[in-house]
N, C-alpha and C. Protein backbone atom coordinates (compact mmCIF):
# COMPACT_ATOMS: atom_id res chain seq x y z
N UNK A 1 106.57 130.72 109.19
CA UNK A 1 106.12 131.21 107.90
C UNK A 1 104.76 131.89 107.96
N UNK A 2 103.47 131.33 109.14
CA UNK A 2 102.24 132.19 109.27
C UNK A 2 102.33 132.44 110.53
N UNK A 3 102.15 133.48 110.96
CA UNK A 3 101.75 133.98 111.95
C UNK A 3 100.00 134.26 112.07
N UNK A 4 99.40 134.11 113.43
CA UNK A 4 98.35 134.60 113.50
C UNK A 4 98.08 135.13 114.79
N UNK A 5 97.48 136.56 115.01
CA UNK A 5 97.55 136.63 116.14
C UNK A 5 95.96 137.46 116.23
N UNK A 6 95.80 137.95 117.54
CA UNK A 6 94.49 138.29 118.16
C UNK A 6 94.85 139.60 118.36
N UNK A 7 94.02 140.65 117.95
CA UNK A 7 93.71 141.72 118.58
C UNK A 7 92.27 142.43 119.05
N UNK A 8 91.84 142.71 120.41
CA UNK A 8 91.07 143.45 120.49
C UNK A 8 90.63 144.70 120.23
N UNK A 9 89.39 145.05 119.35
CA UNK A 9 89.12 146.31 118.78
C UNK A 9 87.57 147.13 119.83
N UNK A 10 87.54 147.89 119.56
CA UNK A 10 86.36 148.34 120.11
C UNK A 10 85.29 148.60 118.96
N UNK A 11 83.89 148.33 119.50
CA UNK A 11 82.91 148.06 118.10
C UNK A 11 82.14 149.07 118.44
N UNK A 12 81.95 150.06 119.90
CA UNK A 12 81.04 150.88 120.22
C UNK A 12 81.08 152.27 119.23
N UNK A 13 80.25 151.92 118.56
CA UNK A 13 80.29 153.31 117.24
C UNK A 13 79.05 153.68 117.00
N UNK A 14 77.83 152.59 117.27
CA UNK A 14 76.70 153.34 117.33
C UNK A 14 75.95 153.96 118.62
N UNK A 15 75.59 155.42 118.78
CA UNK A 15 75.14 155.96 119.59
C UNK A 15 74.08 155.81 120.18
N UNK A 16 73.01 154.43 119.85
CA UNK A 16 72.63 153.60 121.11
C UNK A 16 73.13 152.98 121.76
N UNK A 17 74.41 152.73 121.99
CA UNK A 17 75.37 152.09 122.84
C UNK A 17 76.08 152.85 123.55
N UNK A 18 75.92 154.00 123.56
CA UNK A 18 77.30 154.66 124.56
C UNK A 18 76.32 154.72 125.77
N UNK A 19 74.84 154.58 125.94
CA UNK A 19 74.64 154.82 127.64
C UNK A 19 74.69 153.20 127.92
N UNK A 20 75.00 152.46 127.71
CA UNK A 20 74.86 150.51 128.27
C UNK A 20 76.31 150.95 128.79
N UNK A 21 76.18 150.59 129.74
CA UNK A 21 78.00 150.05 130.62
C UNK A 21 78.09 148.48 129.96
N UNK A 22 79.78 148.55 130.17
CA UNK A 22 80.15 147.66 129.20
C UNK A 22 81.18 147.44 128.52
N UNK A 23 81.78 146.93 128.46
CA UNK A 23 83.17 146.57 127.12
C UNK A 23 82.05 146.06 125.67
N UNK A 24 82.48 146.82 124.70
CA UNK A 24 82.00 146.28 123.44
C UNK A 24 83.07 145.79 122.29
N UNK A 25 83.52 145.28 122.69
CA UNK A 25 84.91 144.88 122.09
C UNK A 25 84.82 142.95 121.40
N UNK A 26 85.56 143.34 120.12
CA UNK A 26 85.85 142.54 118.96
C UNK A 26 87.09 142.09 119.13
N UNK A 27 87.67 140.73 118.98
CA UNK A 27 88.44 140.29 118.59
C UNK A 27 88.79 140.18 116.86
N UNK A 28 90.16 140.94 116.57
CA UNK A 28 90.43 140.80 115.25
C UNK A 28 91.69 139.40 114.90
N UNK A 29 91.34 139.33 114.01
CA UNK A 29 92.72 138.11 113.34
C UNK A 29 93.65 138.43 112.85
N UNK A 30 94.56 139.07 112.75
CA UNK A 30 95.69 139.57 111.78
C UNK A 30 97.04 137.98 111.56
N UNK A 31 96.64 138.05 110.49
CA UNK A 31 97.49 136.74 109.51
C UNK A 31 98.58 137.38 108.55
N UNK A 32 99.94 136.99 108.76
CA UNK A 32 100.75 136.91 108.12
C UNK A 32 101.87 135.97 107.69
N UNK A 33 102.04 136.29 106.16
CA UNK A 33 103.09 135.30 105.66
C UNK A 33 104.26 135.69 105.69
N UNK A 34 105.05 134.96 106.23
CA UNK A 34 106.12 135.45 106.26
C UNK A 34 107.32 134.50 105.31
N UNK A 35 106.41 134.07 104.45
CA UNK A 35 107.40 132.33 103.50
C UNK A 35 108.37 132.93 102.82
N UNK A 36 108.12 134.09 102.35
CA UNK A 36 109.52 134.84 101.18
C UNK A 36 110.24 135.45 101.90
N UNK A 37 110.18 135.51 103.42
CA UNK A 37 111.46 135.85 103.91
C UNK A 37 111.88 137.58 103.64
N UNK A 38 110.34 138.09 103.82
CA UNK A 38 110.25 139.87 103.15
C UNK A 38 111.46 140.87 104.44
N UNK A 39 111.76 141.94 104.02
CA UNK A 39 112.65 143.06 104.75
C UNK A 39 111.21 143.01 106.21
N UNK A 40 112.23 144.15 107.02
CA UNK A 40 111.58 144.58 108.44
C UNK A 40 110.57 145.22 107.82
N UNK A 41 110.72 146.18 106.97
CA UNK A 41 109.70 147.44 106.49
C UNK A 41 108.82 146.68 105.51
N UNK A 42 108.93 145.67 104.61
CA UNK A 42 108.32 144.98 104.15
C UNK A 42 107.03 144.33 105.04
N UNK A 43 107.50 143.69 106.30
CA UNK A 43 107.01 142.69 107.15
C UNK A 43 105.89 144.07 107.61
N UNK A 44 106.41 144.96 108.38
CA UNK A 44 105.58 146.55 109.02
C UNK A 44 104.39 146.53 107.66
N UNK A 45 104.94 146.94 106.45
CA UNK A 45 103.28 146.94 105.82
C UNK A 45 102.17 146.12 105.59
N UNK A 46 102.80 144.50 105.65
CA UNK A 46 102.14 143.54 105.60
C UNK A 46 100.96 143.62 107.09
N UNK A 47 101.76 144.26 107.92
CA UNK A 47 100.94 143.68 109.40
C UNK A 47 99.80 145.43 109.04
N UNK A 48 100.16 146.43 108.85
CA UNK A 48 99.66 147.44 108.68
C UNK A 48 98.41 146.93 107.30
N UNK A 49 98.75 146.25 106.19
CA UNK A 49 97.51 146.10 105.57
C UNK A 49 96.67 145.20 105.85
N UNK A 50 97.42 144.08 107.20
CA UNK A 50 96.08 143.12 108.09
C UNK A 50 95.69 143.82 108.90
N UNK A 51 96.16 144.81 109.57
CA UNK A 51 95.27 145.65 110.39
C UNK A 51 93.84 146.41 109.83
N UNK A 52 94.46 146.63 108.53
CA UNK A 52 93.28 147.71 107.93
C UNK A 52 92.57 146.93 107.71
N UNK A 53 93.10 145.24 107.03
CA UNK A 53 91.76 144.63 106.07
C UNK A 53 90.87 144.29 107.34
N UNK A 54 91.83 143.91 108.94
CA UNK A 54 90.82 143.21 109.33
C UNK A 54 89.90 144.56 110.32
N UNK A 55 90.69 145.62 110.15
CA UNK A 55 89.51 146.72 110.92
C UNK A 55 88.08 146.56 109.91
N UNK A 56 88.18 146.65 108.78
CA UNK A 56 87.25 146.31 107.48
C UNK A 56 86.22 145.31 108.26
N UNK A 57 86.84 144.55 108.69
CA UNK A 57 85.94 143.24 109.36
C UNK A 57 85.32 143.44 110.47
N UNK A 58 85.59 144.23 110.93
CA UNK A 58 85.53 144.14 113.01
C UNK A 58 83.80 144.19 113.53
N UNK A 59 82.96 144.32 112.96
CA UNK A 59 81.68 143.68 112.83
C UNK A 59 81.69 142.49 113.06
N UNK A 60 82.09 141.66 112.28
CA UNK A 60 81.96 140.26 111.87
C UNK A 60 82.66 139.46 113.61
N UNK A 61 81.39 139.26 113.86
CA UNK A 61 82.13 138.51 115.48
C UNK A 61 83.19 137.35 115.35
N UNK A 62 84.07 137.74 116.55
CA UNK A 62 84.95 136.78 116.95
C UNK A 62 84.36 134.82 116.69
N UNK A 63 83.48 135.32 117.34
CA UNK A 63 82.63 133.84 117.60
C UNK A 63 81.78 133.65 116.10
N UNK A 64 81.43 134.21 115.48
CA UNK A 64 80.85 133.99 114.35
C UNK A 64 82.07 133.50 113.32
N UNK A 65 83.44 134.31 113.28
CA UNK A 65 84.69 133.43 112.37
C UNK A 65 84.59 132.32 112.91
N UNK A 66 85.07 131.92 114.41
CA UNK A 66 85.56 130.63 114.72
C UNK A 66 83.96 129.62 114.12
N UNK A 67 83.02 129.69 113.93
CA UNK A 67 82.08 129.30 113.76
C UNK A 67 81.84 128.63 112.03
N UNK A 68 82.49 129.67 111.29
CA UNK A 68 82.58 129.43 110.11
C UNK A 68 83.98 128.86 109.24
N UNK A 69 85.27 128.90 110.24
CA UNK A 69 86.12 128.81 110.05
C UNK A 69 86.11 126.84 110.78
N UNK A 70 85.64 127.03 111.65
CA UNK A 70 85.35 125.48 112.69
C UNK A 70 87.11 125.08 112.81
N UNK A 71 88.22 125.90 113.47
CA UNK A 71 89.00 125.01 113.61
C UNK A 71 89.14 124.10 114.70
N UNK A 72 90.13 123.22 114.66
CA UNK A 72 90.05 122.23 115.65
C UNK A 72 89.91 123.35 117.44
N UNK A 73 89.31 122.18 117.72
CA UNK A 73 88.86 123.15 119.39
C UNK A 73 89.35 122.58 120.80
N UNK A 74 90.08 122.91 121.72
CA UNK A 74 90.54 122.32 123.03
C UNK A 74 89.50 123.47 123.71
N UNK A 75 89.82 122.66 124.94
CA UNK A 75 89.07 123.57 126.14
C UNK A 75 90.20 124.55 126.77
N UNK A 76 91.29 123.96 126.67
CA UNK A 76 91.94 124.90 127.31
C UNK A 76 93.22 125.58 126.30
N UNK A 77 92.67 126.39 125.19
CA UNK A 77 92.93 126.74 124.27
C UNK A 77 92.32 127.91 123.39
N UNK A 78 92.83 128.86 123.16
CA UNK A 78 92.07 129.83 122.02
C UNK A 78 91.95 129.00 121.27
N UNK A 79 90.69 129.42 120.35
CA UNK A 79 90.86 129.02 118.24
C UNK A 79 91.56 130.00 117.81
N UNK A 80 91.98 129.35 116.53
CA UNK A 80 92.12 130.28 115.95
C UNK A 80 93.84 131.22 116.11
N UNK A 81 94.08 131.83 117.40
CA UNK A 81 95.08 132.17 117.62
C UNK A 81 95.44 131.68 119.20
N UNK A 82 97.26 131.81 119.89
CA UNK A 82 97.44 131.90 120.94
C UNK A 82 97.91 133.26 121.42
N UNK A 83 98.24 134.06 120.47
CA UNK A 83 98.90 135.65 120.87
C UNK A 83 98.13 135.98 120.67
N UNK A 84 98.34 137.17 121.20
CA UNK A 84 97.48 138.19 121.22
C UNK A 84 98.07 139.92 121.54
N UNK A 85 98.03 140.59 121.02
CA UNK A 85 98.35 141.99 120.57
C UNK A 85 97.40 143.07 120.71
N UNK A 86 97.40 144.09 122.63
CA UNK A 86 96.88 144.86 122.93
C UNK A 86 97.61 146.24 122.68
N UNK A 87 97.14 147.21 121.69
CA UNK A 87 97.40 148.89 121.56
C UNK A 87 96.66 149.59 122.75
N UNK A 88 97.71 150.06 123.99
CA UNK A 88 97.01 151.28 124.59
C UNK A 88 97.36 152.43 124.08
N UNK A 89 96.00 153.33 123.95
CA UNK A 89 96.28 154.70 123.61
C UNK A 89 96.89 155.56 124.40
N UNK A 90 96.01 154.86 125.90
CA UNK A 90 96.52 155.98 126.99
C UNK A 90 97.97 155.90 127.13
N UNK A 91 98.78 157.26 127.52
CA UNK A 91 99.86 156.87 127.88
C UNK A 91 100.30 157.02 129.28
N UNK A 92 101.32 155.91 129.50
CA UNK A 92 101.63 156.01 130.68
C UNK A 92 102.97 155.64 130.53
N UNK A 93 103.85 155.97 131.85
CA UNK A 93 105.31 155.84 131.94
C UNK A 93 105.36 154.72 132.76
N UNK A 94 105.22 153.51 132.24
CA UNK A 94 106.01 152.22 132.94
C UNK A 94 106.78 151.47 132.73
N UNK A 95 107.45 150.68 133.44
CA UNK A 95 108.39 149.69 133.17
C UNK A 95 107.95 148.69 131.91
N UNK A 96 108.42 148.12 131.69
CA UNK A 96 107.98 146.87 131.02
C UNK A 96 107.28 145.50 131.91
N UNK A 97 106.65 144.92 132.36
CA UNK A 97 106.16 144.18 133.11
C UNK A 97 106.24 143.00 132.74
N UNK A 98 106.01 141.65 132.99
CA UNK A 98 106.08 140.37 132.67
C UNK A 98 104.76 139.96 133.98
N UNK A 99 104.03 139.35 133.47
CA UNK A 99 102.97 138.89 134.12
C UNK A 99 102.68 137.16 134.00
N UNK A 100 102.80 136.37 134.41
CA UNK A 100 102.59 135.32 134.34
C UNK A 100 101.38 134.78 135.55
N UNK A 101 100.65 133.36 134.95
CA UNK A 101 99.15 133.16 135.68
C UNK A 101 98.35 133.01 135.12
N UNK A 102 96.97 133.47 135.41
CA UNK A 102 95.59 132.69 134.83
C UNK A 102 95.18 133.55 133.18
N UNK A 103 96.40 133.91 132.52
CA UNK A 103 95.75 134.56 131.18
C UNK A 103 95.06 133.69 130.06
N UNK A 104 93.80 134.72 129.49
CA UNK A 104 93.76 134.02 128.82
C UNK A 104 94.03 133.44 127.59
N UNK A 105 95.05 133.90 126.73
CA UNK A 105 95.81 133.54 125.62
C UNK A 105 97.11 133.05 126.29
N UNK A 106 97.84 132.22 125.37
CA UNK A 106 99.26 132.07 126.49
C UNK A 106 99.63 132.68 125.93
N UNK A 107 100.36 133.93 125.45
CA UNK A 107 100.74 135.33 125.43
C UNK A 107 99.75 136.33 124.84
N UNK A 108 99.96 137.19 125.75
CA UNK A 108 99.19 138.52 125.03
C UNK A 108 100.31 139.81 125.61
N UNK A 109 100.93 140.32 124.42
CA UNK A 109 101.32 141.80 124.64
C UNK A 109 100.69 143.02 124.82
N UNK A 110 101.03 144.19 126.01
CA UNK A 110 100.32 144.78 125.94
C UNK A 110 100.91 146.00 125.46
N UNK A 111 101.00 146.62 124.30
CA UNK A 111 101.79 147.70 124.29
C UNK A 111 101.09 149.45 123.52
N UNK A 112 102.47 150.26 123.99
CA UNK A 112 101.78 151.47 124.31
C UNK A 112 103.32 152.57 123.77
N UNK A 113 102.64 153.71 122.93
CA UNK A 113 103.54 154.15 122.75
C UNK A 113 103.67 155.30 123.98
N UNK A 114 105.30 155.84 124.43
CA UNK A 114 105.40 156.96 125.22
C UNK A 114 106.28 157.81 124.45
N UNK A 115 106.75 158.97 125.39
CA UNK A 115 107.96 160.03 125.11
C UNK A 115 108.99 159.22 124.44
N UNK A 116 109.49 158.20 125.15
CA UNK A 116 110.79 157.67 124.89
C UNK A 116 110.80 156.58 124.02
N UNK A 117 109.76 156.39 123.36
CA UNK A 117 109.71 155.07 122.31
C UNK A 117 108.59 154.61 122.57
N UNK A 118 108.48 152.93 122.19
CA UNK A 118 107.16 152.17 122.99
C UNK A 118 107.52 151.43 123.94
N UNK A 119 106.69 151.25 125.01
CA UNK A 119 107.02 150.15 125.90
C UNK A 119 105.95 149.39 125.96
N UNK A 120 105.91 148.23 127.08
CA UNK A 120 104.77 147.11 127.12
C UNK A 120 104.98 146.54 128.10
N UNK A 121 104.31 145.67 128.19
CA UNK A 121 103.89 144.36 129.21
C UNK A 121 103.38 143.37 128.83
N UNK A 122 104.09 142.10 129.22
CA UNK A 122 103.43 140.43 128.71
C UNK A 122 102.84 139.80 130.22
N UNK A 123 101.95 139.43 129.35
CA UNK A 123 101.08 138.27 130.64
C UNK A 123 101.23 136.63 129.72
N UNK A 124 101.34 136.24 130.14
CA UNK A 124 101.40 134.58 129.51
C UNK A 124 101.10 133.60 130.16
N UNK A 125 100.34 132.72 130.25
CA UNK A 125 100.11 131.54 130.85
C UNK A 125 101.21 130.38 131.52
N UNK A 126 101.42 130.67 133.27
CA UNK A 126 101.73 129.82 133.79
C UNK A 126 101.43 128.55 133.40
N UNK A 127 100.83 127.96 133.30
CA UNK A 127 100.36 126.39 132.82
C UNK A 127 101.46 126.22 131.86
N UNK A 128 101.63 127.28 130.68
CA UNK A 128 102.37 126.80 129.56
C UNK A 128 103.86 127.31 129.79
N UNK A 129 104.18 128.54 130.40
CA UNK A 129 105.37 128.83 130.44
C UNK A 129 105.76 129.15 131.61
N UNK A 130 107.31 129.12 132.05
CA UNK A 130 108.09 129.22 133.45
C UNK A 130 108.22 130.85 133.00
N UNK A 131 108.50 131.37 134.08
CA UNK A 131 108.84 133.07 134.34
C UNK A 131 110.00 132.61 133.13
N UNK A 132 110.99 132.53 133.71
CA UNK A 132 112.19 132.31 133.15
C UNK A 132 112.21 132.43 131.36
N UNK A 133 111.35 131.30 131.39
CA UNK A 133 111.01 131.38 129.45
C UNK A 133 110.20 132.94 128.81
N UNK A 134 109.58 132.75 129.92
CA UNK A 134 108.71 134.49 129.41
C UNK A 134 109.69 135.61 129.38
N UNK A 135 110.56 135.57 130.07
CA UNK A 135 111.19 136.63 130.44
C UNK A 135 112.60 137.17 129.11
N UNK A 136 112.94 135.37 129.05
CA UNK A 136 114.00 135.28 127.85
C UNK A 136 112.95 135.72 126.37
N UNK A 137 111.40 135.32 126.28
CA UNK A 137 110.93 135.73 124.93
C UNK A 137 110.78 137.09 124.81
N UNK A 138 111.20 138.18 125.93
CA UNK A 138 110.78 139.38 126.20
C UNK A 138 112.37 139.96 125.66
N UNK A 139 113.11 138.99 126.27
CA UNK A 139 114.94 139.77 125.68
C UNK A 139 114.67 139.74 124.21
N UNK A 140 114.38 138.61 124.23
CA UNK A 140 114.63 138.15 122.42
C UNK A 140 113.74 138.87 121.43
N UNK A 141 112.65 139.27 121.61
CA UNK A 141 111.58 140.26 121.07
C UNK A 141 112.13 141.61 120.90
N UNK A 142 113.03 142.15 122.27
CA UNK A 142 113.65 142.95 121.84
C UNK A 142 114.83 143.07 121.64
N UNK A 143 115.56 142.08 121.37
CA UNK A 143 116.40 142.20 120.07
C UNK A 143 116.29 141.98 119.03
N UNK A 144 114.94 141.48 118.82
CA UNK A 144 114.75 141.36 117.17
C UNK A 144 114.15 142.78 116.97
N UNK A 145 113.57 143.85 117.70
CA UNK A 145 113.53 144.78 116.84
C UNK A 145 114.44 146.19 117.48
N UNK A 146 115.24 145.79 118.41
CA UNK A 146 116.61 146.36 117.93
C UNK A 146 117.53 146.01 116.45
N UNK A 147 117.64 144.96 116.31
CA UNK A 147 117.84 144.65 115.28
C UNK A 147 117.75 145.23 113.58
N UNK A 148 116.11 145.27 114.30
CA UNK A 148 115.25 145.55 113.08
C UNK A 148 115.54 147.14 112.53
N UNK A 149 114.99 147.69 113.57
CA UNK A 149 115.45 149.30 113.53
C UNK A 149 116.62 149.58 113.11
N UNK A 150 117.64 149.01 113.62
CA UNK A 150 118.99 149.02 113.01
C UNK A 150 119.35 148.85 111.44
N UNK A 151 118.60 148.29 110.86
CA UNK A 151 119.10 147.64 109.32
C UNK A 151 117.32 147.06 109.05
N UNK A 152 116.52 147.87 108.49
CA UNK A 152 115.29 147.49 108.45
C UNK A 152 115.46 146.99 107.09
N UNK A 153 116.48 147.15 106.11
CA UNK A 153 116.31 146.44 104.91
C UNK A 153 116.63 145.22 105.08
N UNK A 154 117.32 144.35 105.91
CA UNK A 154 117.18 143.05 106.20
C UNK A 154 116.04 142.02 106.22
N UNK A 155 116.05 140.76 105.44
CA UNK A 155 115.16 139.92 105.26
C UNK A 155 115.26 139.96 106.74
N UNK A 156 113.97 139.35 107.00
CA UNK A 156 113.81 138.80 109.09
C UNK A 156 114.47 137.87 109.06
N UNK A 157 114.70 137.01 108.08
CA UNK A 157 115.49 135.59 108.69
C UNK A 157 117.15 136.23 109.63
N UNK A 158 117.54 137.41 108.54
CA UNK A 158 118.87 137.59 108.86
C UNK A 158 119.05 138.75 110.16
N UNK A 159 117.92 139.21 111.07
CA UNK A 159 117.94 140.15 112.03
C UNK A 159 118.04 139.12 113.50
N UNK A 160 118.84 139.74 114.23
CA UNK A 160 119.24 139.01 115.07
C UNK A 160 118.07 138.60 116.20
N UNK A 161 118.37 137.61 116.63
CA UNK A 161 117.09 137.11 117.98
C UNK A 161 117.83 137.42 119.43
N UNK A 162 119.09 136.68 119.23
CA UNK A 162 119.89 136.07 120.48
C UNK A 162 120.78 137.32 120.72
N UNK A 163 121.41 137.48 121.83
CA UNK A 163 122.51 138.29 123.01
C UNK A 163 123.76 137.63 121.82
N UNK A 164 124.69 138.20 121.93
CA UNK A 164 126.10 137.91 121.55
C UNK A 164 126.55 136.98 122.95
N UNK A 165 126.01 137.19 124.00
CA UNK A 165 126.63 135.96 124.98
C UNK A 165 125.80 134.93 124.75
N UNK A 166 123.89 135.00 124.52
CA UNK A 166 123.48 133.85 123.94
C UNK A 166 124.13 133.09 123.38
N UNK A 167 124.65 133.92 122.04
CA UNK A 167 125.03 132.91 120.94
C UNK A 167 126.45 132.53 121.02
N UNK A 168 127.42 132.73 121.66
CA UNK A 168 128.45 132.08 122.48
C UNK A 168 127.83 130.99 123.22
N UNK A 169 127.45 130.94 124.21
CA UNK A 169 127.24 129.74 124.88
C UNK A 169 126.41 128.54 124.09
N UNK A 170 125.57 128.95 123.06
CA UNK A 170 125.03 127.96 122.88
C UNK A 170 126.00 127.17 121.51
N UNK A 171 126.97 128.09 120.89
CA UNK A 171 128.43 127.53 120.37
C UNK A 171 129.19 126.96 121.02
N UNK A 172 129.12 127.19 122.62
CA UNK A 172 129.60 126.26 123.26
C UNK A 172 129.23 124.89 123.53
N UNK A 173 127.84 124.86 123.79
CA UNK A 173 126.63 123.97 123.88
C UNK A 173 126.98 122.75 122.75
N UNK A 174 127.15 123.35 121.80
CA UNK A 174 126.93 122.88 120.41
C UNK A 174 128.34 122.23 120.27
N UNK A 175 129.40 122.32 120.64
CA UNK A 175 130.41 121.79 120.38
C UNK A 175 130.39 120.68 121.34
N UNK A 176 130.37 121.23 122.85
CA UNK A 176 130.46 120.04 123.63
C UNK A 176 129.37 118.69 123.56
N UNK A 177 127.92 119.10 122.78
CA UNK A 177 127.70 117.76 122.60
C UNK A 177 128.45 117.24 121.29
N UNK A 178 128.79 118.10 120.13
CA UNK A 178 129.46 117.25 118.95
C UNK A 178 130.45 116.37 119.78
N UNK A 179 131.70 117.06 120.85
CA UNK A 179 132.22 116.12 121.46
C UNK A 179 132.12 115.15 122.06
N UNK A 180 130.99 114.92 122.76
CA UNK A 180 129.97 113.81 123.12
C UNK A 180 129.64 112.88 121.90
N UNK A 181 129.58 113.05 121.50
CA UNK A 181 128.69 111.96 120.22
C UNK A 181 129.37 111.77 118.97
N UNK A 182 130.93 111.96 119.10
CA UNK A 182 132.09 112.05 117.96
C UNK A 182 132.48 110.65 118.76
């Protein structure tokens, strides 16, 4: 029902900063509700008017929200969010990648539009996830917006996640334990 995720912005806009070497980069928050169960194109403006409100923000440090916000804190944990959502401008023609290992969000997408649509790359935290699981959240991501594209007036609940062989086997799954436990 909320989503929250992380995006990095760039803050270098004043022109005493362009001779410092350096990344000057902001982490943004983009929060969404998703409780009424809104269409694909519905859901697209919602994330498009957290983008704008929180470009509005992108001053306001990363570390200064978590500061005022104080949510609960692990060490081996973002606040605040675990995704995270990178826009490259540059373009380039690559595969889709899956990266697993020392990241630091346990997922961060990296994506980029080309000629042929958008593509991307996930890095996700070994500690938390097997290749295997990363790889299946990468099918399933894109079939939900195959899906989506397909019939964007669809509430999200009703756009598909799973393979048509997914959802066979796990009808299979599903019967053979009812048979188990009948």
């Amino acid at each position: 029902d909320d989503i929250v995720l992380g995006s990095p912005t760039g803050v270098r806009e004043l022109r005493t900063l362009e001779t410092i070497v350096g990344p000057f980069v902001n982490l943004l928050v983009l929060r969404l509700d998703l409780s009424d169960d809104p269409t694909f194109i519905e859901l697209l403006l919602r994330a498009r008017a957290a983008v704008l409100d929180a470009d509005e923000h992108r001053h306001t440090s990363f570390e200064k929200l978590v500061e005022r916000l104080q949510p609960a804190r692990s060490l081996n944990r973002s606040p605040i969010f675990q995704t995270a959502v990178v826009l490259h401008n540059a373009a380039q023609d690559e595969d889709l990648e899956i990266h697993g290992g020392g990241a630091i969000h346990d997922m961060t997408w990296f994506v980029r539009e080309t000629e042929n649509g958008i593509a991307g790359s996930l890095e996700y935290r070994s500690d938390i996830y097997a290749a295997e699981t990363a790889a299946r959240v990468v099918r399933h991501v894109e079939m939900l917006l195959r899906s989506a594209v397909a019939d964007p007036l669809l509430p999200i609940s009703s756009l598909a996640l799973i393979t048509s062989d997914e959802r066979r086997a796990l009808i299979r799954y599903a019967i053979w334990m009812t048979a188990l436990t009948a």
